[in-house]
C-alpha atoms as a PDB file:
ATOM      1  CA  UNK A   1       0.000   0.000   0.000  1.00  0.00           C
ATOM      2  CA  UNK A   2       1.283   2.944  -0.912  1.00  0.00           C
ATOM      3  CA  UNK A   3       1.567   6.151   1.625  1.00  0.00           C
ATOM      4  CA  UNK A   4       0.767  10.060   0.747  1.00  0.00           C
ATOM      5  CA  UNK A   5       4.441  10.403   0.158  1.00  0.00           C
ATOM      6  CA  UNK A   6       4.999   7.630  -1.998  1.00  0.00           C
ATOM      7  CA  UNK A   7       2.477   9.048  -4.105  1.00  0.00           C
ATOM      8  CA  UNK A   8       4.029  12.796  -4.067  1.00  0.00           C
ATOM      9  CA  UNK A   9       7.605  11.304  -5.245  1.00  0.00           C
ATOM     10  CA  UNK A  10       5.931   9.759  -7.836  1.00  0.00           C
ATOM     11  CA  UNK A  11       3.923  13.162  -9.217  1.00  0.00           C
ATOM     12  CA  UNK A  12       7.415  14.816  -8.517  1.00  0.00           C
ATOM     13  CA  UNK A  13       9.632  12.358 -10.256  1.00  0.00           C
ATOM     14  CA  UNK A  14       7.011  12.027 -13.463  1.00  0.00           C
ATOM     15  CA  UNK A  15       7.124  16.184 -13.518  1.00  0.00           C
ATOM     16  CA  UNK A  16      10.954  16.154 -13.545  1.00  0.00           C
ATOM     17  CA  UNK A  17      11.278  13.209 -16.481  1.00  0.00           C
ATOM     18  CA  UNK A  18       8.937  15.524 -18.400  1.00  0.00           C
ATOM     19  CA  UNK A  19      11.133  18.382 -17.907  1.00  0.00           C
ATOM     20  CA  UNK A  20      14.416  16.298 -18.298  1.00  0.00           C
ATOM     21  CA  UNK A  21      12.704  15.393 -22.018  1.00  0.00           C
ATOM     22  CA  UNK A  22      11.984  18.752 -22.871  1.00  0.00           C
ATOM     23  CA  UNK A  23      15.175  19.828 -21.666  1.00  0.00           C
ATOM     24  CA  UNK A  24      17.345  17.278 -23.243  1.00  0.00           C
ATOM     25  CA  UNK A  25      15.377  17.929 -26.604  1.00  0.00           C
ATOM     26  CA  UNK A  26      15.876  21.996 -26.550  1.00  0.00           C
ATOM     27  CA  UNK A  27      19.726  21.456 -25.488  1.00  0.00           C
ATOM     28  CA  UNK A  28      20.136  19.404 -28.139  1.00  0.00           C
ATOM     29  CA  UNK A  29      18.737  22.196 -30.806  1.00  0.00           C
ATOM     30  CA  UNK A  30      20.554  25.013 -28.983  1.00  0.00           C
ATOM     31  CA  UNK A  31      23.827  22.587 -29.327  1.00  0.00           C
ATOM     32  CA  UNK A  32      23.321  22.005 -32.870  1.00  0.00           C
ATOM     33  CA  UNK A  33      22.856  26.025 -33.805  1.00  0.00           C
ATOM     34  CA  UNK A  34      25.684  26.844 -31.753  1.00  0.00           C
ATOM     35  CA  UNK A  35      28.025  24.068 -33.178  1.00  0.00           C
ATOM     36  CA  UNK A  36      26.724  25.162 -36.049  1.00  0.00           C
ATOM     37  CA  UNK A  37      27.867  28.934 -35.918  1.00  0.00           C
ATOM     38  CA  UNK A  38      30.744  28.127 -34.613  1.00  0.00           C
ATOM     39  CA  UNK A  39      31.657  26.132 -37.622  1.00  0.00           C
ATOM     40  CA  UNK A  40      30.811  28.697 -39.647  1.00  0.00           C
ATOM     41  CA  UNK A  41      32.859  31.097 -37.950  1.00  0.00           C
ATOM     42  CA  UNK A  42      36.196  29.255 -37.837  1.00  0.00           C
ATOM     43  CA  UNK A  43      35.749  28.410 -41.601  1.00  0.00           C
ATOM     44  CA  UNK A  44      36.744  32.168 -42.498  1.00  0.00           C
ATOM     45  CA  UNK A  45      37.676  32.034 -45.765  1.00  0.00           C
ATOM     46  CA  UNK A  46      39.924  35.322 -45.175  1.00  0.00           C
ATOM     47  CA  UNK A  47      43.495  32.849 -44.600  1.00  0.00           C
ATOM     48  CA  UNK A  48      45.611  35.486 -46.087  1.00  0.00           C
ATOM     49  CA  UNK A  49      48.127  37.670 -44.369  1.00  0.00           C
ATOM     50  CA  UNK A  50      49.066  41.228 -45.439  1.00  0.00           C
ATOM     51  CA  UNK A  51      50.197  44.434 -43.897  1.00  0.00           C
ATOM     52  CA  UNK A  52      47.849  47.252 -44.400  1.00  0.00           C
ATOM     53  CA  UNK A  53      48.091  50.789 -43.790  1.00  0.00           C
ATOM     54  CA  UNK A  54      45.023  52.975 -43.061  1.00  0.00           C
ATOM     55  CA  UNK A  55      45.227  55.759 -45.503  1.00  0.00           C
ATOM     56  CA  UNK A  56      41.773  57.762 -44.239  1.00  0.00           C
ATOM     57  CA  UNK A  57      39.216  58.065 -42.053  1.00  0.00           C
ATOM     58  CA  UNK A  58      35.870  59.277 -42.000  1.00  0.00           C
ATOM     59  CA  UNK A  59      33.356  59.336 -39.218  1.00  0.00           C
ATOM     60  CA  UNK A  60      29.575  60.456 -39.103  1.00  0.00           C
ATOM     61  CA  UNK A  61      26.717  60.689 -36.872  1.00  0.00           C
ATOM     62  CA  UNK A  62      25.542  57.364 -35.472  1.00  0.00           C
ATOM     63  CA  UNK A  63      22.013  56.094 -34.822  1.00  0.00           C
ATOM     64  CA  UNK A  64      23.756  54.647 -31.930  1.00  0.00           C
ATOM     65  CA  UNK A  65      26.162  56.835 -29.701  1.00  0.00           C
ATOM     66  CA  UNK A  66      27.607  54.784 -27.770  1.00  0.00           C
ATOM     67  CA  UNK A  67      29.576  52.861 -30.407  1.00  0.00           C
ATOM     68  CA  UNK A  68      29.600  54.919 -33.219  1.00  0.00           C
ATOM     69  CA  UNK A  69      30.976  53.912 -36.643  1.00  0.00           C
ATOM     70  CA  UNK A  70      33.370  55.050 -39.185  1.00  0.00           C
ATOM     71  CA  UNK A  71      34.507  54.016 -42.926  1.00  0.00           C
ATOM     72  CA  UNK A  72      38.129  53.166 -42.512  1.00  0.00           C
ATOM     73  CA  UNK A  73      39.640  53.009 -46.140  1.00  0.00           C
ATOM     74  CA  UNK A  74      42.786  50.589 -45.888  1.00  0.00           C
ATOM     75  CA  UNK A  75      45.486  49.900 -48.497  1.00  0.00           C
ATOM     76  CA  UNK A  76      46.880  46.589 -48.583  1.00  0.00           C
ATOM     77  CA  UNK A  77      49.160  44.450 -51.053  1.00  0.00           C
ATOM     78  CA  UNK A  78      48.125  41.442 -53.011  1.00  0.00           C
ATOM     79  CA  UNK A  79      51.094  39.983 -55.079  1.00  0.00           C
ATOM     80  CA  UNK A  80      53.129  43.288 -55.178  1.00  0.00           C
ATOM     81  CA  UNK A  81      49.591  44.946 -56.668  1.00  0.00           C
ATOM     82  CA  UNK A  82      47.924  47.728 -54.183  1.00  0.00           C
ATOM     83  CA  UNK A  83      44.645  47.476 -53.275  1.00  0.00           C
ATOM     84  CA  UNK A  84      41.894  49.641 -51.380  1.00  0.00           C
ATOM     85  CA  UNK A  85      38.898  48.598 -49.650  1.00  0.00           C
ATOM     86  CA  UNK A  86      36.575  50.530 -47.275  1.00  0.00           C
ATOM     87  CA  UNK A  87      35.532  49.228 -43.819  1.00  0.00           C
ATOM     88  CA  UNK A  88      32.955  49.843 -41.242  1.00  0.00           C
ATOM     89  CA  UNK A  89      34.257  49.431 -37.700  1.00  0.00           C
ATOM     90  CA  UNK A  90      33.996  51.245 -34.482  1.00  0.00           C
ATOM     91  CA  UNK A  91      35.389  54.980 -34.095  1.00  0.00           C
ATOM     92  CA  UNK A  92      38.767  54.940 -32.463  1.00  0.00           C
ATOM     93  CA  UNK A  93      40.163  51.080 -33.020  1.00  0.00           C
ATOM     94  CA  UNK A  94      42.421  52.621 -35.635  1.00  0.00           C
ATOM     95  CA  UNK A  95      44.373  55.994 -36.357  1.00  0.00           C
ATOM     96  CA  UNK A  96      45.204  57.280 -39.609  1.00  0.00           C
ATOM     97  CA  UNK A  97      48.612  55.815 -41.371  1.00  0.00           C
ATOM     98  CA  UNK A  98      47.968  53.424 -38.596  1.00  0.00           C
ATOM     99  CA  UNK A  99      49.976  49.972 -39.458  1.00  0.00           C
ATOM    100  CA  UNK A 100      47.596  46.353 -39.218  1.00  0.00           C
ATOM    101  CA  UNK A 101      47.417  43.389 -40.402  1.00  0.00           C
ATOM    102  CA  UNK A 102      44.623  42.455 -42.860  1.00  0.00           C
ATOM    103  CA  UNK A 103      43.288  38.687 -44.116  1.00  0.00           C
ATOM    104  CA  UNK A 104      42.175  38.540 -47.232  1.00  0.00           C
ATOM    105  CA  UNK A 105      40.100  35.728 -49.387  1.00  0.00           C
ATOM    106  CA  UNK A 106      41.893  33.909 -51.872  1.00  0.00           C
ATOM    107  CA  UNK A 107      39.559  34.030 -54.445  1.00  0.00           C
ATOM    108  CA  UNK A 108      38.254  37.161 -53.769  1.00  0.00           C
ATOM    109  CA  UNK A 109      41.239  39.616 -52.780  1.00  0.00           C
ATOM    110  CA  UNK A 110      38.315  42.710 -52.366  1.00  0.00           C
ATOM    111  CA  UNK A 111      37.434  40.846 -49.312  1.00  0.00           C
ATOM    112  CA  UNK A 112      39.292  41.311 -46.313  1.00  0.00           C
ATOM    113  CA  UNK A 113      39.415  41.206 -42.728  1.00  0.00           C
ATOM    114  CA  UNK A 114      40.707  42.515 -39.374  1.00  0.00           C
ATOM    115  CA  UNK A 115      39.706  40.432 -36.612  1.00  0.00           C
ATOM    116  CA  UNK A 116      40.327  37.058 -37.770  1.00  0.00           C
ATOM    117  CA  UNK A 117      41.773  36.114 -34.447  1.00  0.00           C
ATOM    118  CA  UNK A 118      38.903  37.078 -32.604  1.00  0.00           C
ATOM    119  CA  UNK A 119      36.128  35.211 -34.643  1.00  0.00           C
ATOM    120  CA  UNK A 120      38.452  31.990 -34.541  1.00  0.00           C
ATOM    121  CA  UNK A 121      38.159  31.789 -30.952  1.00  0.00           C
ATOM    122  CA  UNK A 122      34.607  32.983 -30.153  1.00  0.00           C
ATOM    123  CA  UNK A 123      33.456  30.101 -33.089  1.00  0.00           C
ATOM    124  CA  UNK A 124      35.744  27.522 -31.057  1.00  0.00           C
ATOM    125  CA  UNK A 125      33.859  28.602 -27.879  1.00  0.00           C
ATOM    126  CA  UNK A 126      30.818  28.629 -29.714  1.00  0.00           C
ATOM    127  CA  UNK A 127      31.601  24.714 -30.517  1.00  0.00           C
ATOM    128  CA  UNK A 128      32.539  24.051 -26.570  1.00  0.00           C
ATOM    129  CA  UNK A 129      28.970  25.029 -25.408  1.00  0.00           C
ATOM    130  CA  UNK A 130      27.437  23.730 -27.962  1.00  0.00           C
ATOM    131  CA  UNK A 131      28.642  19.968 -26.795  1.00  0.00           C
ATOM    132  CA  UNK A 132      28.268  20.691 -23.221  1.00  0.00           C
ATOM    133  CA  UNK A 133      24.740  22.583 -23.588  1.00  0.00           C
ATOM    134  CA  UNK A 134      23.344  19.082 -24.664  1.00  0.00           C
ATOM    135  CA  UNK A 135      25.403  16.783 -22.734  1.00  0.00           C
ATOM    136  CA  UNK A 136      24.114  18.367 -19.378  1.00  0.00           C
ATOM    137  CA  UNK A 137      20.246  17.912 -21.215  1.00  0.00           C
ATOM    138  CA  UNK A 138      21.241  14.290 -22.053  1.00  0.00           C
ATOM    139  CA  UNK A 139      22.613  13.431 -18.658  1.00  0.00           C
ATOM    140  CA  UNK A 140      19.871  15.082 -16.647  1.00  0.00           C
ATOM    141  CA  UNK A 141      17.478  12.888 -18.747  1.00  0.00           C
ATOM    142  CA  UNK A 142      19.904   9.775 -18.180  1.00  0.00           C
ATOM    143  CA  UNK A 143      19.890  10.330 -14.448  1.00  0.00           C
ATOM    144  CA  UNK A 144      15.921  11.093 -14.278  1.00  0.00           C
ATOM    145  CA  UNK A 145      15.358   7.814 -16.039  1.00  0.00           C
ATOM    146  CA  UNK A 146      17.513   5.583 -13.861  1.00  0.00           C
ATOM    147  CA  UNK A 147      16.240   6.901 -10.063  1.00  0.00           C
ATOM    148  CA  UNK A 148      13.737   8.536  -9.533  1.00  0.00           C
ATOM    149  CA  UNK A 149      14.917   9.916  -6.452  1.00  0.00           C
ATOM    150  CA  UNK A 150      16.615  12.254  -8.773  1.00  0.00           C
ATOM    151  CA  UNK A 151      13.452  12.594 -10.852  1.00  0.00           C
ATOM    152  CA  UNK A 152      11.705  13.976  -7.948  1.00  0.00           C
ATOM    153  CA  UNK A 153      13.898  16.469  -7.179  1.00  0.00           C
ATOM    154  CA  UNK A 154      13.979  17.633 -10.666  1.00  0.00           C
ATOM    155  CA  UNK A 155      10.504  17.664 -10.975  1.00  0.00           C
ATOM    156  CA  UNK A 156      10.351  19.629  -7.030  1.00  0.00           C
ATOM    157  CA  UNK A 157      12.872  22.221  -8.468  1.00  0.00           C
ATOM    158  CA  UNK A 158      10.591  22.235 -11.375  1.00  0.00           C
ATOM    159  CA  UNK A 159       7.563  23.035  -9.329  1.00  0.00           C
ATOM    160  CA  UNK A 160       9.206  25.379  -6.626  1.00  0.00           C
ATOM    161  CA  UNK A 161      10.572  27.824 -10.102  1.00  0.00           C
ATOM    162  CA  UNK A 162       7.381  26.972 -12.016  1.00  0.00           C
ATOM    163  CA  UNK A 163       5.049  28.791  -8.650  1.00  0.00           C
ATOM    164  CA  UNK A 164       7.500  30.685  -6.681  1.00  0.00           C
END
């Protein structure tokens, strides 16, 4: 025969498989679109090195002051040949006749970049959470399906968020 308690573990423990389901199945998505982006941003096709110089610098009104934006025109070298190309990036993260380093696609030489470095890293983050994001959903669901002790305590957490 089964006591008052018995029964409340049980509602507990079905309410926390139910969330360890729905959990596991929107970590899963969230891993995959963050894997996914971070894919995308490690494959930059800008591989190229070359040193740039800015050669001029123009800055207008911004629909958002805080980080305003200006057109940064840069000169770089492709195979001895100049080129130019015009850039939008935040006011101040250059100077004028201001030596960097620019990447530029191989089959496109027009294209370039400046923080190649950056985007490399925040995609291999990117990848990092998007395995752990799901793991934690799969485990949960793991660990709600083998004891229901742990169930109910998902499903209690559940409940306390859910009304408090």
């Amino acid at each position: 025969m089964s006591t008052t308690f018995d029964k409340g573990v049980s509602v507990f423990a079905t309410v926390g498989r139910i969330r360890a389901y729905i959990g596991a199945f929107v970590g899963v998505l969230v891993g995959v679109v963050l894997i996914a982006l971070g894919v995308t941003m490690r494959r930059n096709p800008h591989t190229v090195p070359s040193d740039a110089k800015v050669t001029e610098i123009v800055c207008t009104s911004s629909p958002s002051p805080k980080q305003p934006l200006c057109s940064y025109e840069i000169q770089y070298g492709v195979n001895g040949q100049a080129m130019f190309t015009t850039l939008q990036l935040p006011q101040g993260k250059y100077v004028k006749n201001q030596m960097i380093t620019v990447f530029y696609d191989p089959a496109n030489v027009h294209s370039i970049d400046v923080d190649i470095a950056d985007k490399r890293r925040v995609g291999l983050i990117l990848i990092i959470v998007g395995v752990v994001v799901p793991l934690v959903g799969l485990l949960t669901l793991y660990f709600s399906r083998k004891s229901e002790t742990f169930a109910a305590v998902e499903g209690a957490g559940a409940v306390w968020r859910g009304v408090f």
